[in-house]
C-alpha atoms as a PDB file:
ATOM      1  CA  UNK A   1      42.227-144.943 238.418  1.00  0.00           C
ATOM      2  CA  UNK A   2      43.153-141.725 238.605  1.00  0.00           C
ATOM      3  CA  UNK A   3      45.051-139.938 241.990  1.00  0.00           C
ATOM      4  CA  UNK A   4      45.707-136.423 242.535  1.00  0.00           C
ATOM      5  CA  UNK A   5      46.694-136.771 238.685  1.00  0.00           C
ATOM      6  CA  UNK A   6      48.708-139.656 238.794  1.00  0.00           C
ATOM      7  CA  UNK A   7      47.395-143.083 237.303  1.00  0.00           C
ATOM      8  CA  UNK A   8      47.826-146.056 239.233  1.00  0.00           C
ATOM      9  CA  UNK A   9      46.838-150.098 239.160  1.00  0.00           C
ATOM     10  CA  UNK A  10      45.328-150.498 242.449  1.00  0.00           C
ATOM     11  CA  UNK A  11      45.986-153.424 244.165  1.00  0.00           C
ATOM     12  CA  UNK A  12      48.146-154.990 241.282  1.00  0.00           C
ATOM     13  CA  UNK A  13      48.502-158.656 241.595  1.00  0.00           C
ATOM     14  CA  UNK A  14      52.003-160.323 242.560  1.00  0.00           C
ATOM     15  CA  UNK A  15      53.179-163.804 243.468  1.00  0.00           C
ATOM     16  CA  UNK A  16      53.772-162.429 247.047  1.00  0.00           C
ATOM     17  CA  UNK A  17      50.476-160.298 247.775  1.00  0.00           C
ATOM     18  CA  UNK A  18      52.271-159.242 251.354  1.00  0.00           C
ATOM     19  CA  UNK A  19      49.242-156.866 252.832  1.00  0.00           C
ATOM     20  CA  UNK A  20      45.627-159.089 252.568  1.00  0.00           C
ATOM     21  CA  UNK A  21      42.771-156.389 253.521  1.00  0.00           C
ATOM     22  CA  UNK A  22      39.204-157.450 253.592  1.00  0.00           C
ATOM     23  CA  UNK A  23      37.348-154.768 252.255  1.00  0.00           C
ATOM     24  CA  UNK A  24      34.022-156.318 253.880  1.00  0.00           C
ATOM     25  CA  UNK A  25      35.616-155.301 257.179  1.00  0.00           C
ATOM     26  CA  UNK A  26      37.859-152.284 256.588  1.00  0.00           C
ATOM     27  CA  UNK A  27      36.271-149.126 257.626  1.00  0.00           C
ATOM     28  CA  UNK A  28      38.505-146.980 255.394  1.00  0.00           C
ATOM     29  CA  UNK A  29      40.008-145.226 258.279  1.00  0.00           C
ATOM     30  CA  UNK A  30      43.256-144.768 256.396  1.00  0.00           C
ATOM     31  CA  UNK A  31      45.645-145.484 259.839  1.00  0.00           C
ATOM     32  CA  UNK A  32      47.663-148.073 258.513  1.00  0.00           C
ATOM     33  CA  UNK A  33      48.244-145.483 255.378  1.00  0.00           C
ATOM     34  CA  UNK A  34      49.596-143.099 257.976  1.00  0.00           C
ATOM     35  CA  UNK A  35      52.197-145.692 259.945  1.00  0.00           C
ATOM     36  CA  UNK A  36      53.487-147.837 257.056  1.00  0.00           C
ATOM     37  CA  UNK A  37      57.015-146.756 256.899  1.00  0.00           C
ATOM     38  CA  UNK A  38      57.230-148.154 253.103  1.00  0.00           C
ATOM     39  CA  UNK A  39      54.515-146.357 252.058  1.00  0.00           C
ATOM     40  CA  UNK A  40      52.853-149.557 250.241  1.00  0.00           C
ATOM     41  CA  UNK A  41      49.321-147.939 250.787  1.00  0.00           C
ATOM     42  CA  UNK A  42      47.492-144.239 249.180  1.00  0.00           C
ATOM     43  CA  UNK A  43      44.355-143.227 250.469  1.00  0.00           C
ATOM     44  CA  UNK A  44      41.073-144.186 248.608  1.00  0.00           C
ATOM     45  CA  UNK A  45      39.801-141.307 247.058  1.00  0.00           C
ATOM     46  CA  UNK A  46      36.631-142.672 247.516  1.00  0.00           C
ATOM     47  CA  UNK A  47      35.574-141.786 251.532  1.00  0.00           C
ATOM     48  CA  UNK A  48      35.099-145.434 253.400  1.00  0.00           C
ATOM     49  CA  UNK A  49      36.967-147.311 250.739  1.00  0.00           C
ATOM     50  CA  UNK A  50      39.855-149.591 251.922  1.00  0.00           C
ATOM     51  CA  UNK A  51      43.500-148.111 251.399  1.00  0.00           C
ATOM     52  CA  UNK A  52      44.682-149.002 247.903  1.00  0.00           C
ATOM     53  CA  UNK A  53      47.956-151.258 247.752  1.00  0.00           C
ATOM     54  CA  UNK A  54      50.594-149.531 245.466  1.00  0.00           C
ATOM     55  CA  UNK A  55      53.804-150.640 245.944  1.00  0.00           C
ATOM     56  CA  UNK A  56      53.465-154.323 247.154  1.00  0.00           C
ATOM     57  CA  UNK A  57      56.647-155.360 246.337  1.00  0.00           C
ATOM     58  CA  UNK A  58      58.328-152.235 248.784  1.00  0.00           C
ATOM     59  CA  UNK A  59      56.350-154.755 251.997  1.00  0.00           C
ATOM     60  CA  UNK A  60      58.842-154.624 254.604  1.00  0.00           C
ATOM     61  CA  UNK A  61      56.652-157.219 256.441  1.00  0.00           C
ATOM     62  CA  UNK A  62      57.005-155.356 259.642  1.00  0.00           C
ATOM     63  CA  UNK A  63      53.228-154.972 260.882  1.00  0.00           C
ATOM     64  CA  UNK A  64      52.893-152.020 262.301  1.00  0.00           C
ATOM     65  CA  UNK A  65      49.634-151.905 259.682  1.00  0.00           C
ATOM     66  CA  UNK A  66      48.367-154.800 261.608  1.00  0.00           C
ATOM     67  CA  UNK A  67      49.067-153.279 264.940  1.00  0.00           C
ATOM     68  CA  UNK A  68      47.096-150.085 264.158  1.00  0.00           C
ATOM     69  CA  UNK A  69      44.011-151.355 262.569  1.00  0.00           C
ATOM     70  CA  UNK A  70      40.831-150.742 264.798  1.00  0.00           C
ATOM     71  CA  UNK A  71      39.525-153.848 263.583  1.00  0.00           C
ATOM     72  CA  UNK A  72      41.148-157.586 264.172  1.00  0.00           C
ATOM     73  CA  UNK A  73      41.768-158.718 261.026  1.00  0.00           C
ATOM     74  CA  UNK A  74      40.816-156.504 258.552  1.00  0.00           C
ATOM     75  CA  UNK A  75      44.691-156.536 257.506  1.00  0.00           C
ATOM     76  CA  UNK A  76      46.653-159.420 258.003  1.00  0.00           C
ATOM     77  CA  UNK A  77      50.176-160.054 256.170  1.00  0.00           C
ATOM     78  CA  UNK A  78      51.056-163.099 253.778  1.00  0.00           C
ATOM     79  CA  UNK A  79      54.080-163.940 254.600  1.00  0.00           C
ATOM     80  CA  UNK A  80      56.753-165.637 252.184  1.00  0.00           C
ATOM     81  CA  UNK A  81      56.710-169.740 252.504  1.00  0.00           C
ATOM     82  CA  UNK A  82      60.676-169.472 253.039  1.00  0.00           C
ATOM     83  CA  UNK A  83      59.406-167.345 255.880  1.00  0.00           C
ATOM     84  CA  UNK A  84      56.712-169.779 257.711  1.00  0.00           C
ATOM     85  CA  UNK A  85      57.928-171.753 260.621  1.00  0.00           C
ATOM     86  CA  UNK A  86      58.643-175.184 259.729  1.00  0.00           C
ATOM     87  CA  UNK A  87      58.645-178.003 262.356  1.00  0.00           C
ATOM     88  CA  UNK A  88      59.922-181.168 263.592  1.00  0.00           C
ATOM     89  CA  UNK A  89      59.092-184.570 265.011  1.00  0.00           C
ATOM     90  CA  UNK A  90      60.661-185.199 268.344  1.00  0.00           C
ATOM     91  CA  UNK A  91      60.708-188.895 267.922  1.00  0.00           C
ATOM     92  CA  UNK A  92      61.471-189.018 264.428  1.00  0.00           C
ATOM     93  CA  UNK A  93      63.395-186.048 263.789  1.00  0.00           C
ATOM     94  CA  UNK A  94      61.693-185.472 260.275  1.00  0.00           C
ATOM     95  CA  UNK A  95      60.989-181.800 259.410  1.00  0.00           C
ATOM     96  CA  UNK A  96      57.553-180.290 258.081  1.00  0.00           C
ATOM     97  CA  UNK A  97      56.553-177.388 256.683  1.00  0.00           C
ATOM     98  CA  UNK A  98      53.339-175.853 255.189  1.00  0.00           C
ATOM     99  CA  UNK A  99      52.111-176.690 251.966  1.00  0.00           C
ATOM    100  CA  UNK A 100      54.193-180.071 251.712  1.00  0.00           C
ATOM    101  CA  UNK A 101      53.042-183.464 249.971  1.00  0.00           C
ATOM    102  CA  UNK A 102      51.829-186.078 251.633  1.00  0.00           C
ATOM    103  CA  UNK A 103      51.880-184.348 255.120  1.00  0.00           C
ATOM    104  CA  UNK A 104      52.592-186.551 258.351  1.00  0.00           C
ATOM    105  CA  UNK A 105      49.336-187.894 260.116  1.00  0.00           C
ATOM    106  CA  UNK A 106      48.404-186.140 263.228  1.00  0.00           C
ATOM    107  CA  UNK A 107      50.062-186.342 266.439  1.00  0.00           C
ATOM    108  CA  UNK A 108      47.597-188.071 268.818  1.00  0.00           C
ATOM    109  CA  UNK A 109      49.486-188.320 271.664  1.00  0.00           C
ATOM    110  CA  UNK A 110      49.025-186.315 274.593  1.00  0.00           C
ATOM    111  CA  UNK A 111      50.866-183.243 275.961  1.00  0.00           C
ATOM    112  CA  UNK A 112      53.395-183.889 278.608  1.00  0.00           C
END
């Protein structure tokens, strides 16, 4: 693809992928483009089209992309497993996190 003559690989794969957009539901309004202060997005040249992802790996994680959006979750961010709140029996004192094997059964007892 070719912007304001400069080639670019839009939305280049990575192992993180930080910014998700769903381009069914992004109206192309360009906002988060304007408030990203890493400049991870350029504008589509193609009017409507969803921002285009450049520099992925420049994600600061900070969300003001998020925050700006018109619509609820067109963008949402993928953050880093180290980054995902793990969490902890009470009784046992064993420690979970997301994506582990063989994850604990569910808690079935009632909120106090």
């Amino acid at each position: 693809m070719k912007v304001d003559d400069v080639y670019v690989t839009p939305n280049p794969t990575s192992p993180t992928r930080p910014v998700i957009i769903d381009e069914k539901m992004c109206t192309g309004c360009n906002a988060c483009v304007d408030v990203c202060p890493a400049d991870v997005f350029i504008p589509n040249p193609r009017k409507g089209g969803p921002p285009i992802l450049v520099y992925i790996d420049e994600c600061w994680y900070c969300s003001p992309c998020v925050d700006v959006c018109p619509v609820e979750g067109a963008i949402r961010l993928n953050y880093p497993l180290m980054w995902r709140t793990p969490w902890m029996r009470k009784e046992t004192g064993r420690r979970y996190w997301v994506g582990m094997k063989e994850p604990p059964p569910p808690n079935t007892k009632p909120l106090a």
